[in-house]
N, C-alpha and C. Protein backbone atom coordinates (compact mmCIF):
# COMPACT_ATOMS: atom_id res chain seq x y z
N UNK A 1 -89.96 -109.08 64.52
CA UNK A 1 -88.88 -109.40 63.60
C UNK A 1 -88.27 -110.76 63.91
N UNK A 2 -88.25 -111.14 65.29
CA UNK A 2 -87.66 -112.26 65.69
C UNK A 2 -88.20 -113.33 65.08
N UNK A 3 -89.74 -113.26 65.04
CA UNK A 3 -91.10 -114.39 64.64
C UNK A 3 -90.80 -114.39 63.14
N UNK A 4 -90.18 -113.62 62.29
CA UNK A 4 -90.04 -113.96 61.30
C UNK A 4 -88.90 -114.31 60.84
N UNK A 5 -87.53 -114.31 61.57
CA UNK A 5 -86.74 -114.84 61.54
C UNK A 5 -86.57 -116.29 61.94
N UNK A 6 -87.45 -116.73 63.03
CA UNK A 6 -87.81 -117.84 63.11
C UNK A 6 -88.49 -118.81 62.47
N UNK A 7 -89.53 -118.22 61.80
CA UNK A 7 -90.38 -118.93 60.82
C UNK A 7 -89.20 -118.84 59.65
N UNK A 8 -88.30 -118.26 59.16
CA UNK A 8 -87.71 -117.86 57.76
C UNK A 8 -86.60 -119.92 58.32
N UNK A 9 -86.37 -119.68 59.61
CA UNK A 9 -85.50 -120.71 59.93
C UNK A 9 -86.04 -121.85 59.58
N UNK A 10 -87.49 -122.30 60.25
CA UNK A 10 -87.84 -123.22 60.07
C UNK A 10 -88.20 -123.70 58.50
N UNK A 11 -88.76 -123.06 57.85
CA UNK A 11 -88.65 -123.21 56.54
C UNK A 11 -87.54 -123.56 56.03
N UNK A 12 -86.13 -122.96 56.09
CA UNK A 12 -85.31 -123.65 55.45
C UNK A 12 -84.65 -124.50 55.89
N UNK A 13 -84.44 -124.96 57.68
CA UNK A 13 -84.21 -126.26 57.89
C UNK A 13 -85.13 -126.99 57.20
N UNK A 14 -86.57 -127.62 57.11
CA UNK A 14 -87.36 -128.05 56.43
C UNK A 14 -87.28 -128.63 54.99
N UNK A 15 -86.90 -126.97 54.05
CA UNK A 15 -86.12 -127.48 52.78
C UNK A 15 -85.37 -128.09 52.56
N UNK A 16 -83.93 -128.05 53.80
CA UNK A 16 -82.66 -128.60 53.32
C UNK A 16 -82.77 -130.03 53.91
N UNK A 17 -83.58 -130.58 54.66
CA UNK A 17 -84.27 -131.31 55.47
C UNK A 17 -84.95 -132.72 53.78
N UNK A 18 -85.36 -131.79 53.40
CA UNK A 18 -85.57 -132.06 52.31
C UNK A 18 -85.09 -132.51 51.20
N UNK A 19 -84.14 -131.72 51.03
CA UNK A 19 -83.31 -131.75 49.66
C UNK A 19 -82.58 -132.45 49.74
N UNK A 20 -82.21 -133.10 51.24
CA UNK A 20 -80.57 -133.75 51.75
C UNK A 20 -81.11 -135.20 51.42
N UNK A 21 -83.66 -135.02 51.58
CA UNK A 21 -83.76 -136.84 51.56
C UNK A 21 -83.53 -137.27 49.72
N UNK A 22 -84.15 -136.24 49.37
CA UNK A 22 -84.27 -136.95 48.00
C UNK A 22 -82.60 -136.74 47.17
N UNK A 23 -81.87 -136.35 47.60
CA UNK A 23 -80.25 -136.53 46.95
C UNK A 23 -80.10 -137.79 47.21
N UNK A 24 -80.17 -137.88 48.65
CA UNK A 24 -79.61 -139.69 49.18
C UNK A 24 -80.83 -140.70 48.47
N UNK A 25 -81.70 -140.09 48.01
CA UNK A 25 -82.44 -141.03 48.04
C UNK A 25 -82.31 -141.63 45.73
N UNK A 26 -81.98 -140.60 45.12
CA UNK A 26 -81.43 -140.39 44.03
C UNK A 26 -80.15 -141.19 44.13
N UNK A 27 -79.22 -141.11 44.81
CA UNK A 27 -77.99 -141.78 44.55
C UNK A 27 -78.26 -143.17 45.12
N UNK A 28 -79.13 -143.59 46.19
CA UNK A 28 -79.04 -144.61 46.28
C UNK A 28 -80.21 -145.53 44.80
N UNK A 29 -80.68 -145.06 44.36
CA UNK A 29 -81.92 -144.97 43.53
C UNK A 29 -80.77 -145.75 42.05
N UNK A 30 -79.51 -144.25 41.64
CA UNK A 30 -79.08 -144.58 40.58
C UNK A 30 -77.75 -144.50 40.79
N UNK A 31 -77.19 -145.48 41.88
CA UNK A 31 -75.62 -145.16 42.18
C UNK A 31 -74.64 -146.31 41.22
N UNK A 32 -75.09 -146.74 40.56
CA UNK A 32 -73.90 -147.84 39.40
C UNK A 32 -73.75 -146.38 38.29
N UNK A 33 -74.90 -145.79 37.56
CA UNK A 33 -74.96 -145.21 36.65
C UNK A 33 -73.93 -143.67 37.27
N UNK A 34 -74.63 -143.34 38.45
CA UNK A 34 -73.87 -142.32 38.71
C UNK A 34 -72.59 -142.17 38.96
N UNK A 35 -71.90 -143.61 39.49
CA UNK A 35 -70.41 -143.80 39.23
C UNK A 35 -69.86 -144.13 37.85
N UNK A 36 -70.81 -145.03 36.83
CA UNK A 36 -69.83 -145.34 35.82
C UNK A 36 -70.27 -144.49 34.47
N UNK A 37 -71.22 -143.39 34.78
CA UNK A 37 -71.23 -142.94 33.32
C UNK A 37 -70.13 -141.44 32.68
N UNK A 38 -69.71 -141.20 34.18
CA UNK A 38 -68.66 -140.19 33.57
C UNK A 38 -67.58 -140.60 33.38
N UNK A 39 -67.20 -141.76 33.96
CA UNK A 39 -65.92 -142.44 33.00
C UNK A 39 -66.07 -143.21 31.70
N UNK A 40 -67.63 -143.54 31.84
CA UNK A 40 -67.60 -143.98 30.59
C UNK A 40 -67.72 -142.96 29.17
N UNK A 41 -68.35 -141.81 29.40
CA UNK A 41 -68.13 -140.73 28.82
C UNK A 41 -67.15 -140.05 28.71
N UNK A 42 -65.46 -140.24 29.51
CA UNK A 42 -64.10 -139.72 29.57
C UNK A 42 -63.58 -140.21 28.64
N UNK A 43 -63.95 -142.09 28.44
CA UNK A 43 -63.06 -142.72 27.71
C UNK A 43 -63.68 -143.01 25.96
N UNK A 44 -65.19 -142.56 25.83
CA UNK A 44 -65.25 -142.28 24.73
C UNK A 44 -64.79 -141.34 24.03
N UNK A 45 -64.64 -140.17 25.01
CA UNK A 45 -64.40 -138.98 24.45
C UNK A 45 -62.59 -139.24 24.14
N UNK A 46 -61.37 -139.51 24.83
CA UNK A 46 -60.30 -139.86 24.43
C UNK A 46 -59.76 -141.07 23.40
N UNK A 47 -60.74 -141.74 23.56
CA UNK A 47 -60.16 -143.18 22.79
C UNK A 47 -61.31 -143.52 21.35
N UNK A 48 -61.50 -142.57 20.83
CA UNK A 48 -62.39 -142.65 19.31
C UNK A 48 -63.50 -143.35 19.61
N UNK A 49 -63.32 -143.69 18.26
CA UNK A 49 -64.80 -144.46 17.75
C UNK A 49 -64.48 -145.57 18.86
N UNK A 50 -63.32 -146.70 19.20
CA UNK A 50 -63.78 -147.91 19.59
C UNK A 50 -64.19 -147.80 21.01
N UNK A 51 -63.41 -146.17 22.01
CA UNK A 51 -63.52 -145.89 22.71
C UNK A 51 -65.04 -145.87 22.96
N UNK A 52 -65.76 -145.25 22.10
CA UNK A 52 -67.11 -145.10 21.69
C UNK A 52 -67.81 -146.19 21.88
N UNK A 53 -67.74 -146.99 21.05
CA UNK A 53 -68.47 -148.31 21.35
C UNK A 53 -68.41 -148.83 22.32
N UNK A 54 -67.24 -148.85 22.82
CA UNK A 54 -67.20 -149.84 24.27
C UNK A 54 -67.56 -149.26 24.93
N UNK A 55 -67.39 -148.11 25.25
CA UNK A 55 -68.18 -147.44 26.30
C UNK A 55 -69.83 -147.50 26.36
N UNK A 56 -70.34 -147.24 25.10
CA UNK A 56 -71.95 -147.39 24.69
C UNK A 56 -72.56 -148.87 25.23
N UNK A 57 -71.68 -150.15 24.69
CA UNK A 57 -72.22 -150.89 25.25
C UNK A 57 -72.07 -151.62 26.87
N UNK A 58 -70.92 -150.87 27.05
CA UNK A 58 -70.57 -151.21 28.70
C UNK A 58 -72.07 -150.40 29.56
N UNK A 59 -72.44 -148.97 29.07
CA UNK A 59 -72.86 -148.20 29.57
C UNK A 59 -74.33 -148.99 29.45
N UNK A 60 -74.75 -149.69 28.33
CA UNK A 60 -76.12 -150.46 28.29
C UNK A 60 -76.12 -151.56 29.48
N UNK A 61 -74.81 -152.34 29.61
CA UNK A 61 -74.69 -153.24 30.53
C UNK A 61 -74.93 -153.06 31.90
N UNK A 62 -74.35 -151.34 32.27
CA UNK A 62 -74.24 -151.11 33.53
C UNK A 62 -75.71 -150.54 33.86
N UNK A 63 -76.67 -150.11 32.60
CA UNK A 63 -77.91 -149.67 32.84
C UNK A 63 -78.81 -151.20 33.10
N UNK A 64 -78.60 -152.42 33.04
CA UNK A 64 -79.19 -153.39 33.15
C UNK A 64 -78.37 -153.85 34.34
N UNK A 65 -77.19 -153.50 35.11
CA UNK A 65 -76.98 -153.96 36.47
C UNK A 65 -78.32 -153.28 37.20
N UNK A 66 -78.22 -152.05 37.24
CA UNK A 66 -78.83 -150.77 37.84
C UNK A 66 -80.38 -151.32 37.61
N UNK A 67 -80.76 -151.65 36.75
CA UNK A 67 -82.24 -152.59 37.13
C UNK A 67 -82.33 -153.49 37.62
N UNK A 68 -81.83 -154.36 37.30
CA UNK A 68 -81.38 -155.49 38.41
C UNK A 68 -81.33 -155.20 40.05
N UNK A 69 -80.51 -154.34 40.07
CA UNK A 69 -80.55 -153.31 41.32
C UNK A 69 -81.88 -152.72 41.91
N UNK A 70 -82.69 -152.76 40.91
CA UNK A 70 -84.34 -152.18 42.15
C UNK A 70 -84.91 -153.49 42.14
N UNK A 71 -84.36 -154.30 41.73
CA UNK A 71 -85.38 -155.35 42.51
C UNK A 71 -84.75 -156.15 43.51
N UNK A 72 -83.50 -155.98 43.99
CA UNK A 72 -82.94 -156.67 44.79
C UNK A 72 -83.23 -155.85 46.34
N UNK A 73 -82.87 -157.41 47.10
CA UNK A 73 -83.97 -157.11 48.58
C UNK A 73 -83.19 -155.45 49.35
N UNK A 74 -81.67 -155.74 49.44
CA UNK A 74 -80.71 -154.70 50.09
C UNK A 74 -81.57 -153.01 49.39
N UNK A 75 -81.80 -153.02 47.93
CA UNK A 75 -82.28 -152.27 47.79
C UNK A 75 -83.70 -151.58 48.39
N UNK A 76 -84.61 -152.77 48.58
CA UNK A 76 -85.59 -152.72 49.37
C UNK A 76 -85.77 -152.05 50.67
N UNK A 77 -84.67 -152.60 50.92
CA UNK A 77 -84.87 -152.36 52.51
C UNK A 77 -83.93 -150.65 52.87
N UNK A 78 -82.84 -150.27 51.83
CA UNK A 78 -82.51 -149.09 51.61
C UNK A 78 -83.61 -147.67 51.56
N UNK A 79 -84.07 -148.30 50.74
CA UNK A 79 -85.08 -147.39 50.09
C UNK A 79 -86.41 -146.90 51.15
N UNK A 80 -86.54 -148.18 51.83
CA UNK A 80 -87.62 -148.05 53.09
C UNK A 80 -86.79 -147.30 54.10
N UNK A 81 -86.05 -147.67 54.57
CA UNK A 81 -85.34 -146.86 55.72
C UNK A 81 -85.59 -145.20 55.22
N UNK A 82 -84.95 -145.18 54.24
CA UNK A 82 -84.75 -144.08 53.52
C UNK A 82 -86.17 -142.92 53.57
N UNK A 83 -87.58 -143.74 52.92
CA UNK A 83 -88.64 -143.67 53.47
C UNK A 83 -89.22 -142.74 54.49
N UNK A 84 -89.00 -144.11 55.53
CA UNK A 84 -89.16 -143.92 57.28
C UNK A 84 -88.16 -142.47 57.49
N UNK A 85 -87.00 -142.40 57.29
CA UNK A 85 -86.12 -141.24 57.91
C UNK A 85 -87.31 -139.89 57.57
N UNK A 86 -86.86 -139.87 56.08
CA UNK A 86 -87.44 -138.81 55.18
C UNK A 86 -89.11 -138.12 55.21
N UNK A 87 -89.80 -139.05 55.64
CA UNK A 87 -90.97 -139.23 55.37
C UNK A 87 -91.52 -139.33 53.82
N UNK A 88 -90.97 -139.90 53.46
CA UNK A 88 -91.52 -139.53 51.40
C UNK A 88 -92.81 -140.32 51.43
N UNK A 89 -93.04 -141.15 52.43
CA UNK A 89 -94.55 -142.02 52.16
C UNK A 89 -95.63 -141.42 53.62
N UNK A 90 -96.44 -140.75 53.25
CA UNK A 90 -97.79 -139.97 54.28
C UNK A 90 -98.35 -141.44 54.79
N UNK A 91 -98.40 -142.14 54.32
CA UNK A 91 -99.60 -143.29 54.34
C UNK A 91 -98.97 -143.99 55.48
């Protein structure tokens, strides 16, 4: 019973081991969008139509920081660390 309590352990350290790389690895991936699209979705939703618009096109703007953002080096070198910790690359 012990051997399978042990194995039940290692498995889910493993998972959460897991789950903890690709969250960090998601927010660092899409962290402009993930900070500015629920305010930008607060203030369409309170402030109408113009609320609407501005938000739509702020929200296009901030989706073209956020590309901008994977090609820059800090990102690079994020993403590798990130990598190396995690193992996401076998090779």
């Amino acid at each position: 019973m012990e051997f399978i309590g042990v194995d039940v352990g290692i498995i889910l350290f493993i998972s959460v081991y897991f789950c903890v790389g690709i969250t960090l690895r998601f927010i660092w991936e899409w962290w402009i969008l993930v900070m500015s699209t629920p305010s930008l979705f607060a203030a369409a939703l309170l402030y109408g139509w113009i609320g609407a618009l501005v938000s739509i096109s702020l929200w296009a703007w901030t989706l073209t920081l956020n590309n901008s953002w994977h090609s820059s080096a800090v990102y690079f070198r994020g993403a590798d660390w990130l990598d190396r910790r995690f193992n996401f690359k076998d090779t």
